[in-house]
PDB file of N, CA and C in Angstrom:
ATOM      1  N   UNK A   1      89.011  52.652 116.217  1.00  0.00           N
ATOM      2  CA  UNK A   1      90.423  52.688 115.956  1.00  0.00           C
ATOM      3  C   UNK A   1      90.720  52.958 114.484  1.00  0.00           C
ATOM      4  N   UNK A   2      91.686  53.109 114.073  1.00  0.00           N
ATOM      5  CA  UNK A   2      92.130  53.557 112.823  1.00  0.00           C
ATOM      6  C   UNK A   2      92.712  52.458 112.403  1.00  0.00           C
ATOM      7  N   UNK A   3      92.563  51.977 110.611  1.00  0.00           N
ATOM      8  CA  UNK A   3      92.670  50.757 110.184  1.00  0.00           C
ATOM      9  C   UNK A   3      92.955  51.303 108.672  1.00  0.00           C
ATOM     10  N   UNK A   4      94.508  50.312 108.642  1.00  0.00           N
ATOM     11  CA  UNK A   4      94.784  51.015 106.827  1.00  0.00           C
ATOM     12  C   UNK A   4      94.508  49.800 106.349  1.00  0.00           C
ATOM     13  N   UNK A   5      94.640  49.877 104.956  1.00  0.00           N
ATOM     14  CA  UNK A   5      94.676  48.807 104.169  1.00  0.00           C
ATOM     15  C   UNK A   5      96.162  48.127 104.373  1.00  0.00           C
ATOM     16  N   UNK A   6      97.090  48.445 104.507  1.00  0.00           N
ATOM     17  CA  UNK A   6      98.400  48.996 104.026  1.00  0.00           C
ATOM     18  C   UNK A   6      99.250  49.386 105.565  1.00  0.00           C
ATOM     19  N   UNK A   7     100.282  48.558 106.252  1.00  0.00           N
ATOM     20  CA  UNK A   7     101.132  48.957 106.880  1.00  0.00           C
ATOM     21  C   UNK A   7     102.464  48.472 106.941  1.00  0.00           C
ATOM     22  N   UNK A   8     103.474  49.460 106.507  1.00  0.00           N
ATOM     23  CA  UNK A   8     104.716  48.868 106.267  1.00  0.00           C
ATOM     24  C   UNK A   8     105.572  49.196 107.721  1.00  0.00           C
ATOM     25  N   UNK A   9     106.390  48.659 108.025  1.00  0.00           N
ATOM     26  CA  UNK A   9     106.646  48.699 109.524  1.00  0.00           C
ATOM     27  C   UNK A   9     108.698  47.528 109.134  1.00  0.00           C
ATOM     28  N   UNK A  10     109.581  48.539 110.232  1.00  0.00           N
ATOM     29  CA  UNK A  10     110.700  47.941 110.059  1.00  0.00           C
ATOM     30  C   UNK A  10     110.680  47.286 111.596  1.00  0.00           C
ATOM     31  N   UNK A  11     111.522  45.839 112.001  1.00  0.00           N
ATOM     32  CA  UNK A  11     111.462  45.394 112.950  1.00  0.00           C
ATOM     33  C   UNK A  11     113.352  44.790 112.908  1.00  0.00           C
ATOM     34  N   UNK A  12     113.513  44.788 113.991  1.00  0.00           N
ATOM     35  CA  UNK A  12     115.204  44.156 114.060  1.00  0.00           C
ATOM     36  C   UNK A  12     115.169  42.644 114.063  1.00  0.00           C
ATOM     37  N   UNK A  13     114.282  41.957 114.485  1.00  0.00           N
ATOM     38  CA  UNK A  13     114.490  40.687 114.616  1.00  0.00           C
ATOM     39  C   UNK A  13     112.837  40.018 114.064  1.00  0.00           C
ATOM     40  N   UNK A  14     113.220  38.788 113.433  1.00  0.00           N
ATOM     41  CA  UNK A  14     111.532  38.448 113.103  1.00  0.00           C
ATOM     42  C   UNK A  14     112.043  36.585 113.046  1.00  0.00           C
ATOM     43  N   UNK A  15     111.310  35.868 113.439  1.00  0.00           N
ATOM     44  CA  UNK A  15     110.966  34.105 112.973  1.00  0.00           C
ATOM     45  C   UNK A  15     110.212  33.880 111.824  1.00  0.00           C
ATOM     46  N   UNK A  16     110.789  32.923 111.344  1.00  0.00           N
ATOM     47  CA  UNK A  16     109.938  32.349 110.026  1.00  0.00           C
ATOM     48  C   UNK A  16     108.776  32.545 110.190  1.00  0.00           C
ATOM     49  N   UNK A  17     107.500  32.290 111.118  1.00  0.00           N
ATOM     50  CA  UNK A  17     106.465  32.575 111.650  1.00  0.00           C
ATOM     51  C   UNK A  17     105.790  33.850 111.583  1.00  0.00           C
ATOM     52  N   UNK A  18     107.175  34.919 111.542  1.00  0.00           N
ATOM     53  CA  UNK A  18     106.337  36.710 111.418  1.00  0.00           C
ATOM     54  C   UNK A  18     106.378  37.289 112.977  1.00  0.00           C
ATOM     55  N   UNK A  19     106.997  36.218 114.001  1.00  0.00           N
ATOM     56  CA  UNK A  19     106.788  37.431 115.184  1.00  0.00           C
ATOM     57  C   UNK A  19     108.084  38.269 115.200  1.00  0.00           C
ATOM     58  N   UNK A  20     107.882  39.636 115.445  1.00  0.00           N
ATOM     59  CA  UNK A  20     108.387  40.908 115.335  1.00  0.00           C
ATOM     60  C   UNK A  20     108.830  41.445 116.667  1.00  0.00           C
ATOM     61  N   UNK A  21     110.232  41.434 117.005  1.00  0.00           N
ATOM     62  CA  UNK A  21     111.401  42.327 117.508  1.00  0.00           C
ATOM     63  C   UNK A  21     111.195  43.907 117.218  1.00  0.00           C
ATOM     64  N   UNK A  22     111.441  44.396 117.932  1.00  0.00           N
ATOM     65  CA  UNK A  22     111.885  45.591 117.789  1.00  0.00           C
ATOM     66  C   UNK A  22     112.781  47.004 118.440  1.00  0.00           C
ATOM     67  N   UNK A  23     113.452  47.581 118.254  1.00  0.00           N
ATOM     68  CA  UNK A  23     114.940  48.130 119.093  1.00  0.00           C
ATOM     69  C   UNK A  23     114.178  49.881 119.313  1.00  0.00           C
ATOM     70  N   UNK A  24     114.419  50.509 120.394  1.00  0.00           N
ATOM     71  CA  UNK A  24     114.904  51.448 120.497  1.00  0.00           C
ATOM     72  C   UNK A  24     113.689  52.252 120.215  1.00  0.00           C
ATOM     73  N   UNK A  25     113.778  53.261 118.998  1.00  0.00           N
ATOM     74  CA  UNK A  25     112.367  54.067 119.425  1.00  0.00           C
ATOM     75  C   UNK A  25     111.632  53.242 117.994  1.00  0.00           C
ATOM     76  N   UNK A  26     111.697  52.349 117.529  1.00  0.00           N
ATOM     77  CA  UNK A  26     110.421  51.852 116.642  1.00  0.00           C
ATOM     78  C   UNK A  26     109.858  51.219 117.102  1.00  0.00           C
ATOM     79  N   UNK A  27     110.166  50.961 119.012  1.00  0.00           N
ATOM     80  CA  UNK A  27     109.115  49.996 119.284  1.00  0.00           C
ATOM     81  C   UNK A  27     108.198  51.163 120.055  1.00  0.00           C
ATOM     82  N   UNK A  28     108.003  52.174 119.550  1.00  0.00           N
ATOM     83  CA  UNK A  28     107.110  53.815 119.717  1.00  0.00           C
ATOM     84  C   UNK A  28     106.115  53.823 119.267  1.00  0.00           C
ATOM     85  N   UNK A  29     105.700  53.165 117.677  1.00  0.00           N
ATOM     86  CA  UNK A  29     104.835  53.471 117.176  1.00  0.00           C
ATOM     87  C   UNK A  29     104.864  51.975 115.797  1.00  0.00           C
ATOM     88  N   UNK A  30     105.312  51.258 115.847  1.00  0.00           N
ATOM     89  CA  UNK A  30     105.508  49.982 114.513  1.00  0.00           C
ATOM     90  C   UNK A  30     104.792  49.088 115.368  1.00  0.00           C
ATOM     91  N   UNK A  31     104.505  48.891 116.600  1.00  0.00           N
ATOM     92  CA  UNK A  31     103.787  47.816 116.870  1.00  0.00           C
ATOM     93  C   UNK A  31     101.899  47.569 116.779  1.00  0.00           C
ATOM     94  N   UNK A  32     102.169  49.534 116.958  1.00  0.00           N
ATOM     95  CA  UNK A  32     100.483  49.247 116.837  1.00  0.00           C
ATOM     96  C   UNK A  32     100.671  49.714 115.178  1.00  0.00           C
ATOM     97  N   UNK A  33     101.238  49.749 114.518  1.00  0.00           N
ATOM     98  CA  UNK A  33     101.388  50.437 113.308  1.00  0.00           C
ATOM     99  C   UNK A  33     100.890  48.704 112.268  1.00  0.00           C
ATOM    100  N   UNK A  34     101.571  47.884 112.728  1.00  0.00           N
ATOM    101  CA  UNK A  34     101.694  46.383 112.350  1.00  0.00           C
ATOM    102  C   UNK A  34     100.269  45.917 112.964  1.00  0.00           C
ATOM    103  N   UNK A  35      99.683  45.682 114.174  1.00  0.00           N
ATOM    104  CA  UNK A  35      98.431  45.788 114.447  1.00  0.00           C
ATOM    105  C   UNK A  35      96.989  46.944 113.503  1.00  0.00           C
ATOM    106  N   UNK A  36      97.098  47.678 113.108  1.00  0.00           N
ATOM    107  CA  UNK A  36      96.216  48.376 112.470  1.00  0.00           C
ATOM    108  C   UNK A  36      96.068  48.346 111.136  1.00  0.00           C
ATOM    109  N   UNK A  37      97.188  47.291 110.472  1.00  0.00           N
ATOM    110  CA  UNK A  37      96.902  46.989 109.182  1.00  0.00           C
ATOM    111  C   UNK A  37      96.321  46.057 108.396  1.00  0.00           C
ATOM    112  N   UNK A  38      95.444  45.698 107.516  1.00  0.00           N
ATOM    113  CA  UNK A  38      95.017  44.693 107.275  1.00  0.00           C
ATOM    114  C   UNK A  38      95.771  43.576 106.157  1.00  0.00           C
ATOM    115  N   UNK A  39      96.798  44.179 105.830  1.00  0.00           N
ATOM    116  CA  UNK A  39      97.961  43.942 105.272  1.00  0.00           C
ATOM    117  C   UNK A  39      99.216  44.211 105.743  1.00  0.00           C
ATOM    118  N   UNK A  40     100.129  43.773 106.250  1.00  0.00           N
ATOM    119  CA  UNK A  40     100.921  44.199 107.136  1.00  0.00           C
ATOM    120  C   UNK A  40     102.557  43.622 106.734  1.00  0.00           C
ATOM    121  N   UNK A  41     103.217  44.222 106.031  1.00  0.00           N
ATOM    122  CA  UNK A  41     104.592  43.663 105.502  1.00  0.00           C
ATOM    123  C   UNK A  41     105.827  44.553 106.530  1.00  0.00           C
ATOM    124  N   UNK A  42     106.665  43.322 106.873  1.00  0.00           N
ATOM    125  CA  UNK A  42     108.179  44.051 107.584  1.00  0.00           C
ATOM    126  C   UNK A  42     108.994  43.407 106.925  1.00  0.00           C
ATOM    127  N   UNK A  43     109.530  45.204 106.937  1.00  0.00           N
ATOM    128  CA  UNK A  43     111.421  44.598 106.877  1.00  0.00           C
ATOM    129  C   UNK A  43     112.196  44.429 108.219  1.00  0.00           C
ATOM    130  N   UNK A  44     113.005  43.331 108.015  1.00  0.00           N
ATOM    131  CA  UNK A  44     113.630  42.976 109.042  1.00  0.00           C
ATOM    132  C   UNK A  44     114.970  43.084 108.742  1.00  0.00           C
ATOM    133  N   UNK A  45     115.737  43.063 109.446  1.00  0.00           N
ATOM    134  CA  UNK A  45     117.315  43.337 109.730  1.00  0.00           C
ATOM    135  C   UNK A  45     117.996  41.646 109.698  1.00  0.00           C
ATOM    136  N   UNK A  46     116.670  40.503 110.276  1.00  0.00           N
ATOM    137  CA  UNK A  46     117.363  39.460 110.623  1.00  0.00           C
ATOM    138  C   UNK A  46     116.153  38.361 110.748  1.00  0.00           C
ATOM    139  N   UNK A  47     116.610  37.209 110.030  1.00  0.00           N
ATOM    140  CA  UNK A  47     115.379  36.200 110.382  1.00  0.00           C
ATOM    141  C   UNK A  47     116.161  35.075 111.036  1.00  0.00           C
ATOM    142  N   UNK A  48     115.524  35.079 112.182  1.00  0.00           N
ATOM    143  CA  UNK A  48     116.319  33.837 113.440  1.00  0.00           C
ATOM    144  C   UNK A  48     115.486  32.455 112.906  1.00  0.00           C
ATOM    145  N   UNK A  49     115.768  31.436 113.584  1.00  0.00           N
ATOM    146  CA  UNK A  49     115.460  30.062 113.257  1.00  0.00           C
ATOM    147  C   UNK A  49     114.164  29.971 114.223  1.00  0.00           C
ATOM    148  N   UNK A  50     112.966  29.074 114.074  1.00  0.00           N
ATOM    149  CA  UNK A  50     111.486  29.397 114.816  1.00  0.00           C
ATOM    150  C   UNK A  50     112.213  28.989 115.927  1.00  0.00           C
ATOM    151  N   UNK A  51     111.569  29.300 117.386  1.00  0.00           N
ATOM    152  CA  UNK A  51     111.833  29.293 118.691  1.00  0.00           C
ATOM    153  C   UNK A  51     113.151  30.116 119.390  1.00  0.00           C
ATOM    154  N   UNK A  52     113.722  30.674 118.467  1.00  0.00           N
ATOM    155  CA  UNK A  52     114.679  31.545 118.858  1.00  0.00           C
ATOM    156  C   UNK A  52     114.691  32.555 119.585  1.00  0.00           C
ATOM    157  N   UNK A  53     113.354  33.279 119.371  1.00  0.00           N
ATOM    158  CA  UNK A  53     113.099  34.261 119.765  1.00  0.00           C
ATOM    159  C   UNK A  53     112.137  34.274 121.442  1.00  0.00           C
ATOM    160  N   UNK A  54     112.911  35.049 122.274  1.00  0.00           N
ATOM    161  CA  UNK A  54     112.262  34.347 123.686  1.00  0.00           C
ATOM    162  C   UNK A  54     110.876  34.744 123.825  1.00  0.00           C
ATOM    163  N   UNK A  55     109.578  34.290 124.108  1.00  0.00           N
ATOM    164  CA  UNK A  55     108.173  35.157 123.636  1.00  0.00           C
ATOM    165  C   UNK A  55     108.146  35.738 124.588  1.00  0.00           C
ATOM    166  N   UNK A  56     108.811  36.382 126.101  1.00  0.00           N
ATOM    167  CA  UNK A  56     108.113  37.270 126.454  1.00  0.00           C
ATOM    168  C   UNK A  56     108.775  38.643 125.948  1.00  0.00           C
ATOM    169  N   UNK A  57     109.764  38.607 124.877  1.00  0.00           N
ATOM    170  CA  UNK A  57     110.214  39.586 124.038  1.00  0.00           C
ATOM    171  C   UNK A  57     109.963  40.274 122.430  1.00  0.00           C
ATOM    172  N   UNK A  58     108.558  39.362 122.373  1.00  0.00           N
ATOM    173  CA  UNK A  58     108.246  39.282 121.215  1.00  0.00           C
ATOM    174  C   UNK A  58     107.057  40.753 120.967  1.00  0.00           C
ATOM    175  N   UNK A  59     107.319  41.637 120.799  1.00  0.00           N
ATOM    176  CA  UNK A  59     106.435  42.622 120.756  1.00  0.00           C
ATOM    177  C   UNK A  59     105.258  42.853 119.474  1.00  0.00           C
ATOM    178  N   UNK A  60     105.352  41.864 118.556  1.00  0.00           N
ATOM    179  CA  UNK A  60     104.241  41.936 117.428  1.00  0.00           C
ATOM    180  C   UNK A  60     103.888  40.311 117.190  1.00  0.00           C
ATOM    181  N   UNK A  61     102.590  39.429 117.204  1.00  0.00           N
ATOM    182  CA  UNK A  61     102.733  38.090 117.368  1.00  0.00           C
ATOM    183  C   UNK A  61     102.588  38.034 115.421  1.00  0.00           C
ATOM    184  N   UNK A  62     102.745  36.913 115.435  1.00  0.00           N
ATOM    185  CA  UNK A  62     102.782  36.417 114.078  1.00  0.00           C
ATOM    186  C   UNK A  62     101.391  36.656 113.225  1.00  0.00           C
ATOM    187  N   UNK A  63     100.220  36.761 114.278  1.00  0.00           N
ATOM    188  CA  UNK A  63      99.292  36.694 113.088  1.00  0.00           C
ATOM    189  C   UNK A  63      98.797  37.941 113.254  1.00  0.00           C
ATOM    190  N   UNK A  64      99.357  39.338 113.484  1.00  0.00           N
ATOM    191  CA  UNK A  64      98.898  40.354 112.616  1.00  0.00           C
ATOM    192  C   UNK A  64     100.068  40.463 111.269  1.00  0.00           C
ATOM    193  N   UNK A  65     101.016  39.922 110.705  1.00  0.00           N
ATOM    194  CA  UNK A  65     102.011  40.027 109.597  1.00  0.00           C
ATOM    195  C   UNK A  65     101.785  39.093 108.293  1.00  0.00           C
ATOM    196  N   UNK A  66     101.390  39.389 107.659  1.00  0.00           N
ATOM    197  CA  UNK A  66     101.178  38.924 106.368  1.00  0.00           C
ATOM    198  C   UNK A  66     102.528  38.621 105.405  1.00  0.00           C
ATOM    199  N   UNK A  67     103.385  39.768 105.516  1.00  0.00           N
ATOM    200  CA  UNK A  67     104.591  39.574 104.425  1.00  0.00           C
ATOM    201  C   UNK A  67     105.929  39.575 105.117  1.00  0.00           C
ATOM    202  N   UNK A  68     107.012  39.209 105.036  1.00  0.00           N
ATOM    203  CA  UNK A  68     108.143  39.356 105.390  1.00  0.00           C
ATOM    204  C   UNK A  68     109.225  39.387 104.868  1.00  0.00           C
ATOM    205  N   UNK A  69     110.309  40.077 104.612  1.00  0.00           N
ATOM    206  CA  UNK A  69     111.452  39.978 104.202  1.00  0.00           C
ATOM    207  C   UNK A  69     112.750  40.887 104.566  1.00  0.00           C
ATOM    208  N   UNK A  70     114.196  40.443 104.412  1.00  0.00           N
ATOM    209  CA  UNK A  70     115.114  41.032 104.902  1.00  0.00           C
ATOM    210  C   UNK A  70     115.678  42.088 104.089  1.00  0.00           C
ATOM    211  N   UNK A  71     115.588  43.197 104.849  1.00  0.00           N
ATOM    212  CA  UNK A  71     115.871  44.285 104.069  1.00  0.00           C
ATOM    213  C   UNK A  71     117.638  44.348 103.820  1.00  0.00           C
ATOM    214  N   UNK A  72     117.642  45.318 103.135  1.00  0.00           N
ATOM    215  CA  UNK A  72     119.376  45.230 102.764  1.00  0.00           C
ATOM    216  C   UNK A  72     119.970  46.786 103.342  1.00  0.00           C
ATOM    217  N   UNK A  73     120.415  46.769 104.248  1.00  0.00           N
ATOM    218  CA  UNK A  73     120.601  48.259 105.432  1.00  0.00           C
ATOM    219  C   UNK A  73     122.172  48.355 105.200  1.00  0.00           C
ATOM    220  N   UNK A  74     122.662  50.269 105.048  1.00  0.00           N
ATOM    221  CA  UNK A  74     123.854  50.355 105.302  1.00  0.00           C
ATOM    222  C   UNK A  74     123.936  50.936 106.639  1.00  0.00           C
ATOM    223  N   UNK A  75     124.559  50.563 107.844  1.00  0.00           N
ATOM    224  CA  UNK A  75     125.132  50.914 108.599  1.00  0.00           C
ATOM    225  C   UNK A  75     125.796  51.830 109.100  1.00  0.00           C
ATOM    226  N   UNK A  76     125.865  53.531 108.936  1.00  0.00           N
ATOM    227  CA  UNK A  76     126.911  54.389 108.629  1.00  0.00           C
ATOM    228  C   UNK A  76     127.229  54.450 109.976  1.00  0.00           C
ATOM    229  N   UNK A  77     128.184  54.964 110.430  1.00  0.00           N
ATOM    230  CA  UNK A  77     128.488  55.016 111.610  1.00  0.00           C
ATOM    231  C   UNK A  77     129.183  56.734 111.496  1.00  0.00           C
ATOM    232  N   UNK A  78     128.925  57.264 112.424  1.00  0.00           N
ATOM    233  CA  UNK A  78     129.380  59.118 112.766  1.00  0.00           C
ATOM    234  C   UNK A  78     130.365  59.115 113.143  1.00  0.00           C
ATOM    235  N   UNK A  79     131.622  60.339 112.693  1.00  0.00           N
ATOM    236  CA  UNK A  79     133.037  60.342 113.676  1.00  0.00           C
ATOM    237  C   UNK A  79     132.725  61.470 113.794  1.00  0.00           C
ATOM    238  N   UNK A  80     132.808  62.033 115.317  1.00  0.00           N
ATOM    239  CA  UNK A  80     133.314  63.555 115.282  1.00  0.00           C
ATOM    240  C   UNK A  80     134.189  64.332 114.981  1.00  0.00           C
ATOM    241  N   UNK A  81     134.483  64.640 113.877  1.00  0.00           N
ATOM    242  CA  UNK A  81     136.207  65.209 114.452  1.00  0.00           C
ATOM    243  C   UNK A  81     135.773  66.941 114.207  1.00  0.00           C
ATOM    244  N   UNK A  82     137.706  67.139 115.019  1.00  0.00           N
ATOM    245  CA  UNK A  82     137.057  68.526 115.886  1.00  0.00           C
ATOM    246  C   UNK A  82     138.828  68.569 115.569  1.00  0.00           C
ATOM    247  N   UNK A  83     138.846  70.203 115.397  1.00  0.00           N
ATOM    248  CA  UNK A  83     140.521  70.969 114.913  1.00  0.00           C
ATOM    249  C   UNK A  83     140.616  71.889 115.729  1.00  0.00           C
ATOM    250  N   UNK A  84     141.877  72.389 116.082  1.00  0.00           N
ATOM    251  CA  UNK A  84     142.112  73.218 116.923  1.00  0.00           C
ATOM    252  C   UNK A  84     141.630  74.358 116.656  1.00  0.00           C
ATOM    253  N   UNK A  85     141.460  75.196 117.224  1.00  0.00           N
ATOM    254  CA  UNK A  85     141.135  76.591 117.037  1.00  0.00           C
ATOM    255  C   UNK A  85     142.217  77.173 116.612  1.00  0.00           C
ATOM    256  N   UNK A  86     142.175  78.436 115.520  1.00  0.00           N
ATOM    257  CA  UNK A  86     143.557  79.349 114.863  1.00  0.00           C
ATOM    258  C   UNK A  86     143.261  80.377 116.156  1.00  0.00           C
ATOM    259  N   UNK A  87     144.509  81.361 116.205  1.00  0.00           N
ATOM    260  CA  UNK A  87     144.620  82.368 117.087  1.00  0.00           C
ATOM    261  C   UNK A  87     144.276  83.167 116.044  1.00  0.00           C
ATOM    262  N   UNK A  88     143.057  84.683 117.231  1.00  0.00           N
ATOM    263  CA  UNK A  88     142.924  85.463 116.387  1.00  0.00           C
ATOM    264  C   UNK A  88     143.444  86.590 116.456  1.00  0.00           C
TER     265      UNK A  88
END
C-alpha cells in the first residue's frame, strides 16, 4: 500500500478523540487518505462533545489522527441570475 509521511485531509464533523465525519464526495478519497498517513492532521468544520457522534457513522476511527483543528471556512453560496433576451 502506499504510505506518506504526511496526510492532510478535511472532515465535517470530528470528537475531541479525532473520530472523523465526512459529507458528500470527501468521503471518496480522505478516509483512506487519513488511513495512509503516518501523520495525519484534519480540518474540521466542527468539534462535537465525545459520544456525540453515532459510531456506526463514524468513517475514520480516532487512532489513525494525530492532529486536529477547526478550520475557518467561507461559505459562498451561487445565485443564478438570468435577463431577458434583447430582440434582434
Amino acid at each position: 500500500g502506499i504510505v506518506g509521511d504526511l496526510a492532510i485531509v478535511k472532515a465535517w464533523k470530528a470528537d475531541r478523540f479525532g473520530n472523523l465525519v465526512f459529507r458528500k464526495t470527501a468521503r471518496n478519497f480522505n478516509p483512506m487518505a487519513a488511513t495512509a498517513g503516518k501523520v495525519t492532521v484534519a480540518e474540521v468544520e466542527e468539534i462535537v462533545e465525545d459520544g456525540a457522534l453515532d459510531p456506526d457513522s463514524i468513517h475514520t476511527p480516532s487512532v489513525f489522527v494525530q492532529r486536529l483543528f477547526v478550520g475557518n471556512f467561507e461559505k459562498r453560496i451561487e445565485q443564478r441570475t438570468v435577463r431577458k433576451r434583447e430582440a434582434a
